[in-house]
Protein backbone atom coordinates (compact mmCIF):
# COMPACT_ATOMS: atom_id res chain seq x y z
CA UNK A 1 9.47 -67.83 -87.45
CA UNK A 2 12.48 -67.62 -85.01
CA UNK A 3 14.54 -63.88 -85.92
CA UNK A 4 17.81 -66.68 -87.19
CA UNK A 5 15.22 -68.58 -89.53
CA UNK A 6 14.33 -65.39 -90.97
CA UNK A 7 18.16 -64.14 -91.03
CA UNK A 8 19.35 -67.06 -92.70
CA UNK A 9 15.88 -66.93 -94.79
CA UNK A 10 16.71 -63.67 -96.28
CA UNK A 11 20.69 -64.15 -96.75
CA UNK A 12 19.74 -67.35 -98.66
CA UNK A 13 17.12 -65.12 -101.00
CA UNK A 14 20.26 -62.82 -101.40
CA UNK A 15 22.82 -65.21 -102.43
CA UNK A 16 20.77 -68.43 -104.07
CA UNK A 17 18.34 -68.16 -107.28
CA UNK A 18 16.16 -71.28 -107.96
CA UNK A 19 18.53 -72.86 -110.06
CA UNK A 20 21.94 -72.51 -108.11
CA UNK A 21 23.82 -69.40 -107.39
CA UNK A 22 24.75 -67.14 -110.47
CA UNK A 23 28.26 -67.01 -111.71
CA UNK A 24 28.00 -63.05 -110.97
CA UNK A 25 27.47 -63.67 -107.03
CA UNK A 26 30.13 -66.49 -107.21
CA UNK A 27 32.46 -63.88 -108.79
CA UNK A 28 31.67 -61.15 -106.38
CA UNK A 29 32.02 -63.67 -103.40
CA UNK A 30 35.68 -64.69 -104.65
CA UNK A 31 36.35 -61.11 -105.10
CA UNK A 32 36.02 -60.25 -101.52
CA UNK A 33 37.31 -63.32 -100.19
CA UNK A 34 40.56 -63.37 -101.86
CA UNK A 35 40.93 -59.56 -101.63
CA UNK A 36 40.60 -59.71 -97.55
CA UNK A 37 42.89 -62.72 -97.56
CA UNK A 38 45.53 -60.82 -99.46
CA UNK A 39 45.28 -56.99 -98.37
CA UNK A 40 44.95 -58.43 -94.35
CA UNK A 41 48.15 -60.27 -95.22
CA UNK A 42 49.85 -57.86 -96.81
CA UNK A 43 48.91 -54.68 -94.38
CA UNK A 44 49.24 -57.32 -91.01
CA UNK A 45 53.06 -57.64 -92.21
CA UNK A 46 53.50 -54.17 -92.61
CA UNK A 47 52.11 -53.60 -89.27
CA UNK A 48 54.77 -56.37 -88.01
CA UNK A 49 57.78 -54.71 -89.81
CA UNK A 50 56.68 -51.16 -88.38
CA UNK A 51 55.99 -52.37 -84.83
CA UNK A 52 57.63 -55.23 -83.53
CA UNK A 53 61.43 -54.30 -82.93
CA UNK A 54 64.08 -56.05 -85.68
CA UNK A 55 66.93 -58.28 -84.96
CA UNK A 56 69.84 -60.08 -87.02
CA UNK A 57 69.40 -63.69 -85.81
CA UNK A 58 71.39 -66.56 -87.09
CA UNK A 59 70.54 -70.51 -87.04
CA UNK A 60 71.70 -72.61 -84.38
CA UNK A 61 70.02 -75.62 -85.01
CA UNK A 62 66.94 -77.72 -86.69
CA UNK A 63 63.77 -79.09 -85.64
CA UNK A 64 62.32 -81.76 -87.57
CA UNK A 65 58.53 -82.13 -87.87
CA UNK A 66 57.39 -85.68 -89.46
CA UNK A 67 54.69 -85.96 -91.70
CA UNK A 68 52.97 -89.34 -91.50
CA UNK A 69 51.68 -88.81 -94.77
CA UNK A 70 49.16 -91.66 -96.39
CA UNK A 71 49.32 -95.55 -96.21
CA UNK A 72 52.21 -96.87 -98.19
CA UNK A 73 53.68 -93.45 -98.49
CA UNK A 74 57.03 -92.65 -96.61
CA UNK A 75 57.33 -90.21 -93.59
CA UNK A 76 58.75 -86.63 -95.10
CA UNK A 77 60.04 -83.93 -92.80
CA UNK A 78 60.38 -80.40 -92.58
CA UNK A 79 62.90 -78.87 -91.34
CA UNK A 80 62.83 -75.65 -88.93
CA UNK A 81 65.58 -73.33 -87.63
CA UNK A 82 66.00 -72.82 -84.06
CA UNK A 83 66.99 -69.27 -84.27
CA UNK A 84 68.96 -67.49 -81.64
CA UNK A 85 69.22 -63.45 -81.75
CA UNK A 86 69.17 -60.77 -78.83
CA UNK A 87 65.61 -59.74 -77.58
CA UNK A 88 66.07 -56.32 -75.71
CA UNK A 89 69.75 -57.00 -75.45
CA UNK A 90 69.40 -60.56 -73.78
CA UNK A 91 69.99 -63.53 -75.72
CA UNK A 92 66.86 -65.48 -76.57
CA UNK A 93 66.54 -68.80 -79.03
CA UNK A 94 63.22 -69.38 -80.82
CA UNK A 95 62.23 -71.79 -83.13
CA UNK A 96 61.26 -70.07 -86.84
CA UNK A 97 58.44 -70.26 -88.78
CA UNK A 98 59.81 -71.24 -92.22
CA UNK A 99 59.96 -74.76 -92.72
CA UNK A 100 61.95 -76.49 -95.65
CA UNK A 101 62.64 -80.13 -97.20
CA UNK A 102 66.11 -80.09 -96.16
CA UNK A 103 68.17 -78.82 -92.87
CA UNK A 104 68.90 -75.27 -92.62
CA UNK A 105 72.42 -74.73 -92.65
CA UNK A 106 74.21 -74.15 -89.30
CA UNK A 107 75.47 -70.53 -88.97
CA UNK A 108 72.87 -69.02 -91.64
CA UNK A 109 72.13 -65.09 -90.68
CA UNK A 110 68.79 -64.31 -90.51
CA UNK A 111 66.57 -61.06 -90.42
CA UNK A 112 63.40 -61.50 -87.64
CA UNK A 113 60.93 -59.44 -86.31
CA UNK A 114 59.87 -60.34 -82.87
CA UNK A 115 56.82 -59.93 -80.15
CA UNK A 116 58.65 -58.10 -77.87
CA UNK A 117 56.11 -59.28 -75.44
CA UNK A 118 56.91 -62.89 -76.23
CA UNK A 119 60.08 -63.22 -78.09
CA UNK A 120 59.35 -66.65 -78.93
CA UNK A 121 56.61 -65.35 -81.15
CA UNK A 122 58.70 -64.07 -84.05
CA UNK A 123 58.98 -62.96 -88.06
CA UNK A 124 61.55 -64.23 -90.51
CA UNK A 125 61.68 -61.23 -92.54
CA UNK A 126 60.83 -63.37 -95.85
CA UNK A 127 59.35 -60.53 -97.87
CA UNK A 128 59.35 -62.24 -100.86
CA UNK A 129 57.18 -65.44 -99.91
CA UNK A 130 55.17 -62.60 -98.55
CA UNK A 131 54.54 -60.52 -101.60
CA UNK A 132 54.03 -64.06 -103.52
CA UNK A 133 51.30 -65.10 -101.17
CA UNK A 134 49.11 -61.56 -100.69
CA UNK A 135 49.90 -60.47 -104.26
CA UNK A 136 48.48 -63.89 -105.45
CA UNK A 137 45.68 -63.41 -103.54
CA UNK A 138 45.11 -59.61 -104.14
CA UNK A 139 45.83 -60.59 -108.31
CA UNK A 140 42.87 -63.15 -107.79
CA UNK A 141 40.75 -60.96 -106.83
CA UNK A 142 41.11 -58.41 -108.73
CA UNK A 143 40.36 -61.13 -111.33
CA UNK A 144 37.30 -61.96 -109.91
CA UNK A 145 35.92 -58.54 -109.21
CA UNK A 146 36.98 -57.82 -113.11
CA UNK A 147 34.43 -61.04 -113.66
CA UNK A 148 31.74 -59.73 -111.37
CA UNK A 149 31.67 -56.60 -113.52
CA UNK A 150 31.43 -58.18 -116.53
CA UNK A 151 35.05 -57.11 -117.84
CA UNK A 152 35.99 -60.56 -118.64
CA UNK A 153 34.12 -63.47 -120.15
């Protein structure tokens, strides 16, 4: 038997019982999926806000981005600010990351981080769609690891 028959062989024996896997490895493997997914979030965007320099930005203009969407359904678009703010004390434009249903007001300030080895790579300092998305995550988790342990029925 080849050494990745025999790999997948045993990771198989460790995961899958005759009748399906059990509801405590499904728990366990949410756990640690959804706790990765929201603890990398959460400590790459602290790593961002410590290490990338900050800058007070404010919206220029919008870029639209069109949705097909399905047969018979009509075309939606989201709407993203071109940003323009000073990178190392030259002005620089980039296009933001946060997209919304309608245009982004003309003149809006914003608070970036950028790459300050590619300013066009940049942050809008949205901390609380942040905290929504890893603390949903992390909450799930924690959820799942209190099923794995058999807190929780």
């Amino acid at each position: 038997m080849a050494r990745s028959k025999r790999v997948i062989y045993r990771l198989r024996r460790l995961i899958w019982y005759p009748g399906g896997m059990t509801e405590t490895a499904i728990a366990w493997t949410a756990a640690i999926i959804a706790s990765v997914i929201g603890w990398g979030s959460l400590f790459h965007f602290a790593w961002i806000v410590r290490h990338w320099p900050h800058a007070q930005g404010r919206v220029i203009d919008n870029i639209a981005e069109w949705s097909h969407g399905d047969a018979g359904m009509a075309r939606s678009a989201a709407y993203f600010p071109v940003i323009a703010f000073l990178a190392g004390n030259q002005p620089h434009q980039a296009r933001g990351g946060v997209g919304k249903r309608k245009p982004w007001a003309i003149g809006t300030e914003v608070n970036l981080h950028y790459n300050p080895a590619n300013p066009d790579h940049l942050l809008d300092l949205n901390a609380w769609q942040r905290a929504v998305f890893s603390g949903a995550f992390i909450a799930f988790g924690a959820a799942a690891f209190a099923a794995a342990m058999g807190w929780v029925t």
